[in-house]
Protein backbone atom coordinates (compact mmCIF):
# COMPACT_ATOMS: atom_id res chain seq x y z
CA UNK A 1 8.17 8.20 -0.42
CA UNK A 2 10.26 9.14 2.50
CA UNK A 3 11.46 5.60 3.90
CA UNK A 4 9.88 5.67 7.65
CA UNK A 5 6.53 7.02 5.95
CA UNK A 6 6.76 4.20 3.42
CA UNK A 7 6.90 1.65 6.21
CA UNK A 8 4.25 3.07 7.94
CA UNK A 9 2.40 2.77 5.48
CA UNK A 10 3.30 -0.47 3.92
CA UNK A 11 2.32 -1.87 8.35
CA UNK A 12 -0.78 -0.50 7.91
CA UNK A 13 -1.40 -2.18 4.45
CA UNK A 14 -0.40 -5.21 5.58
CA UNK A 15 -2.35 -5.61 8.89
CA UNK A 16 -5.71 -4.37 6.81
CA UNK A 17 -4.62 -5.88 3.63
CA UNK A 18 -8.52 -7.27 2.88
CA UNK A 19 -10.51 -4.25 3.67
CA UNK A 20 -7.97 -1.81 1.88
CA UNK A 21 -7.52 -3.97 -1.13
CA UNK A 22 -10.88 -3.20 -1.82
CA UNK A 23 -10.90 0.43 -1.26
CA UNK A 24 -7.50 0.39 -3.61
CA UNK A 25 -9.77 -1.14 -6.16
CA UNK A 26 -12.58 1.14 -5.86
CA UNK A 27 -10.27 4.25 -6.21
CA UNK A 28 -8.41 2.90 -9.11
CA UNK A 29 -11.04 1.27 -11.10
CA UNK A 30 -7.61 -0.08 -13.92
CA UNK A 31 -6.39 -1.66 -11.17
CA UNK A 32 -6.42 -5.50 -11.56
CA UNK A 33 -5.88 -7.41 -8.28
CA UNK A 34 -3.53 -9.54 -9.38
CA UNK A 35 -1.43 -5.94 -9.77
CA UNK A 36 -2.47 -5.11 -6.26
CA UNK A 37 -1.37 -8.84 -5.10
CA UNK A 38 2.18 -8.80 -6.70
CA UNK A 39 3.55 -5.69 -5.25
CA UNK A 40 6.17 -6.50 -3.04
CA UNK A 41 6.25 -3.07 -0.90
CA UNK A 42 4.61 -0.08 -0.71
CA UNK A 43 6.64 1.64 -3.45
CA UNK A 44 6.44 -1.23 -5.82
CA UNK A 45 2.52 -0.80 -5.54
CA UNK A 46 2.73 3.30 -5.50
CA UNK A 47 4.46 2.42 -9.06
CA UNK A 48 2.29 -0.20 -10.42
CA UNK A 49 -0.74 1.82 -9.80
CA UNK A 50 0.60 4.99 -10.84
CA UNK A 51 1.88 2.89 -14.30
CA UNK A 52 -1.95 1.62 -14.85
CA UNK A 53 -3.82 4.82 -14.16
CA UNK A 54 -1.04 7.59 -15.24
CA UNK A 55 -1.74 9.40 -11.67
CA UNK A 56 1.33 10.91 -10.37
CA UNK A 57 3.29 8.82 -7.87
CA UNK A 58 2.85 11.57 -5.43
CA UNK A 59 -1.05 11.44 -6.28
CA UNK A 60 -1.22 7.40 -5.40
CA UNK A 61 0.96 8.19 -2.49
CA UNK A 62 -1.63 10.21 -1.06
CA UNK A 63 -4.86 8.37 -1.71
CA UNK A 64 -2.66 5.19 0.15
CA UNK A 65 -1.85 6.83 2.85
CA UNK A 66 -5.76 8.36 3.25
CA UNK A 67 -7.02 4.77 2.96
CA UNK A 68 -4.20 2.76 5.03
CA UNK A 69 -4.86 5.79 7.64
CA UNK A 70 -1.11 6.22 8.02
CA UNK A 71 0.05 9.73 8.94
CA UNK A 72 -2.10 9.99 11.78
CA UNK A 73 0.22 10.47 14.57
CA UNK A 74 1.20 7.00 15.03
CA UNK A 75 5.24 7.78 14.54
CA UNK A 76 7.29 5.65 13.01
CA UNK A 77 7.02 2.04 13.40
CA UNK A 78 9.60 0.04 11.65
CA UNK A 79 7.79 -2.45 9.26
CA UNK A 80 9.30 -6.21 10.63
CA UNK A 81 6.75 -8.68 8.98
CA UNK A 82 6.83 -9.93 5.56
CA UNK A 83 8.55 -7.75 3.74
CA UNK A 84 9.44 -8.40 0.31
CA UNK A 85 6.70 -10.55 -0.03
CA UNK A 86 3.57 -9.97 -2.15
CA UNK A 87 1.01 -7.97 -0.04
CA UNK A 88 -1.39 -10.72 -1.53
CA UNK A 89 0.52 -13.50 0.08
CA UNK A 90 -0.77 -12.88 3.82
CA UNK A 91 1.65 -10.42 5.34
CA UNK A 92 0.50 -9.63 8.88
CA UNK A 93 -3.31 -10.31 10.28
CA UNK A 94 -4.94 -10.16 13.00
């Protein structure tokens, strides 16, 4: 994932973290949350969900993106809260 889309992305996860977790879960059914909970970045949870349901990186890439609602014309806001930390640890609320 392109880097500026992967932080878009990885804001928008962070600042809906509860609401998207469960829509993550409902897409991927193999998903456990504890995977969902340990990823430290967008990437690292593109990969562990790809690794658990054998969809294409490119494939979870997408269905993120639809669910965060990244992409839609927001440009490219640099991700500057928790990063590196497990989406499951807090990140950013509101």
């Amino acid at each position: 994932m392109e880097q500026q889309q992967a932080q878009q992305v990885e804001q928008q996860l962070r600042q809906n973290w509860r609401q998207i977790r469960y829509r993550i879960l409902d897409q991927f059914a193999q998903v456990s949350p504890a995977d969902l909970d340990s990823a430290v970045n967008v990437n690292d949870l593109v990969q562990r969900i790809a690794d658990t349901t054998r969809h294409s990186e490119r494939y979870v890439e997408t269905r993120l993106m639809e669910l965060a609602g990244a992409g839609t014309g927001q440009g490219g806001q640099a991700f500057t809260g928790s990063q590196g930390q497990p989406f499951g640890m807090g990140g950013q609320g509101s």
